[in-house]
C-alpha atoms as a PDB file:
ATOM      1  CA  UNK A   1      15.546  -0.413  10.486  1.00  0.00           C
ATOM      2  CA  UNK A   2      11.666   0.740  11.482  1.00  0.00           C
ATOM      3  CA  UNK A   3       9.309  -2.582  11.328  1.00  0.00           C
ATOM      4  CA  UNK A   4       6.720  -2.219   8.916  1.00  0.00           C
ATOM      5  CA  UNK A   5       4.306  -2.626  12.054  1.00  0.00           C
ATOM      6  CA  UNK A   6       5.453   0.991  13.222  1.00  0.00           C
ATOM      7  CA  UNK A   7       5.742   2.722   9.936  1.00  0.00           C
ATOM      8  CA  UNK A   8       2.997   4.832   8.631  1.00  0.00           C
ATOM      9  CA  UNK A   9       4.044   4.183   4.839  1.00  0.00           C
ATOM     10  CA  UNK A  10       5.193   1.584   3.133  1.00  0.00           C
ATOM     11  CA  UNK A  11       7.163   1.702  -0.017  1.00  0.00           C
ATOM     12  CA  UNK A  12       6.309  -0.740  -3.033  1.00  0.00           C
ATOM     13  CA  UNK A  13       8.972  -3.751  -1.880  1.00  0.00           C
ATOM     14  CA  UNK A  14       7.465  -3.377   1.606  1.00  0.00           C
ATOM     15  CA  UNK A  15       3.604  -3.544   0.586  1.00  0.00           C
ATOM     16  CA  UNK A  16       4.654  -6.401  -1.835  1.00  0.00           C
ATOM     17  CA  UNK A  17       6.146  -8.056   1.756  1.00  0.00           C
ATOM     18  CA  UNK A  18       3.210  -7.331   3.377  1.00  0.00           C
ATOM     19  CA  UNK A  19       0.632  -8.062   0.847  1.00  0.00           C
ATOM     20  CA  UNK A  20       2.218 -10.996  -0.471  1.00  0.00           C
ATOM     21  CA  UNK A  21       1.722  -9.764  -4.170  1.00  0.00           C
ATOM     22  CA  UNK A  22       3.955  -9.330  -6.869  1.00  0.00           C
ATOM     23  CA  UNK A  23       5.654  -5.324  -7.758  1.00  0.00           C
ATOM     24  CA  UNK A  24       3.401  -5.818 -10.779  1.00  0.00           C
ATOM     25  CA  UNK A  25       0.180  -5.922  -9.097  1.00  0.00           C
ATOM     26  CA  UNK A  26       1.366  -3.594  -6.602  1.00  0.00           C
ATOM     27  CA  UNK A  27       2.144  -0.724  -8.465  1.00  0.00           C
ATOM     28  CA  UNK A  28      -1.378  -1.020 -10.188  1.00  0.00           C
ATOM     29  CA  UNK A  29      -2.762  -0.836  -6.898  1.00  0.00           C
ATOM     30  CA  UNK A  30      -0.705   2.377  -6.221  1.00  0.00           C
ATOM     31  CA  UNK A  31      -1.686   3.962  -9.107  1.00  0.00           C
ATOM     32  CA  UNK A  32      -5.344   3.273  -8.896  1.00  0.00           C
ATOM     33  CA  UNK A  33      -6.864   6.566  -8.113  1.00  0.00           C
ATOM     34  CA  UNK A  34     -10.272   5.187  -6.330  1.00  0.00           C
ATOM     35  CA  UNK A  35      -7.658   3.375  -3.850  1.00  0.00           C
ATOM     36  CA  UNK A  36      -7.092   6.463  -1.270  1.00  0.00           C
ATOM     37  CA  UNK A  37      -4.529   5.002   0.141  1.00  0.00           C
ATOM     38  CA  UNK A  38      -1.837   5.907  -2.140  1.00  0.00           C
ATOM     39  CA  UNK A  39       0.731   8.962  -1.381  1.00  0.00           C
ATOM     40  CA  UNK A  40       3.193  10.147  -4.052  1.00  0.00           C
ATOM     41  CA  UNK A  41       5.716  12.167  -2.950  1.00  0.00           C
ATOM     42  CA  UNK A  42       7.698  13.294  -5.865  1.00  0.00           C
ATOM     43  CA  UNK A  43       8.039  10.729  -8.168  1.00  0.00           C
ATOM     44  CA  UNK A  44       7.574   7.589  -5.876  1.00  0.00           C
ATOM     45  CA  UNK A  45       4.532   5.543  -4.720  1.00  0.00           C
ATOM     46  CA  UNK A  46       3.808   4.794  -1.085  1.00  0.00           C
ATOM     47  CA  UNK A  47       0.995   2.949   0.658  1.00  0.00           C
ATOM     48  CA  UNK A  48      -0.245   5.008   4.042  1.00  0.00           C
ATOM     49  CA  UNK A  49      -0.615   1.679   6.144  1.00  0.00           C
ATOM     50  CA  UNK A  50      -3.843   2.480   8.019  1.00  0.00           C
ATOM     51  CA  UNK A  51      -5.756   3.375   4.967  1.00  0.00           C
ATOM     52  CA  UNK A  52      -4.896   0.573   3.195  1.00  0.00           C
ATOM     53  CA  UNK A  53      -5.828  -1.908   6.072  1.00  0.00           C
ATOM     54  CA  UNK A  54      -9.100  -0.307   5.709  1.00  0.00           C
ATOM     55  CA  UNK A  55      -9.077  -1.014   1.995  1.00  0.00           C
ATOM     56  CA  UNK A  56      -8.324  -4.617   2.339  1.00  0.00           C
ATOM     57  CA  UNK A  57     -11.131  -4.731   4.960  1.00  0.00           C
ATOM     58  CA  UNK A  58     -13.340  -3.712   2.622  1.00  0.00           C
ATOM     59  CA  UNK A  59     -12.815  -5.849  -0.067  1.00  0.00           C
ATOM     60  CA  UNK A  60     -12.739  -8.954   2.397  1.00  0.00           C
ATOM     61  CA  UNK A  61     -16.450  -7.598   3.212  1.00  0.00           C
ATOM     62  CA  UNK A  62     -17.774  -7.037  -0.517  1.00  0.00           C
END
């Protein structure tokens, strides 16, 4: 198994992991469209990991 360090997405149990947040708030984070982290391919949600570090550092900031 790849360590959510290395990967470049995460799906929604690994954000929730890595966010500490419930699949709830999760997926209403993923299917925010201002987020620009999300990436859907097909019918799932995934989080590209840089982008959304970037996101939380933004919010910490506002």
């Amino acid at each position: 198994m790849v360590e959510q360090e290395t990967k470049a997405l995460l799906n929604i149990k690994e954000m929730c992991e890595y966010l500490g947040i419930g699949q709830t708030k999760c997926r209403e984070l993923l299917n925010s469209p201002k987020n620009g982290f999300t990436v859907r391919i097909g019918n799932r949600l995934y989080a590209n990991k840089k982008k959304l570090d970037k996101w939380l550092d933004m919010q910490c900031c506002n």
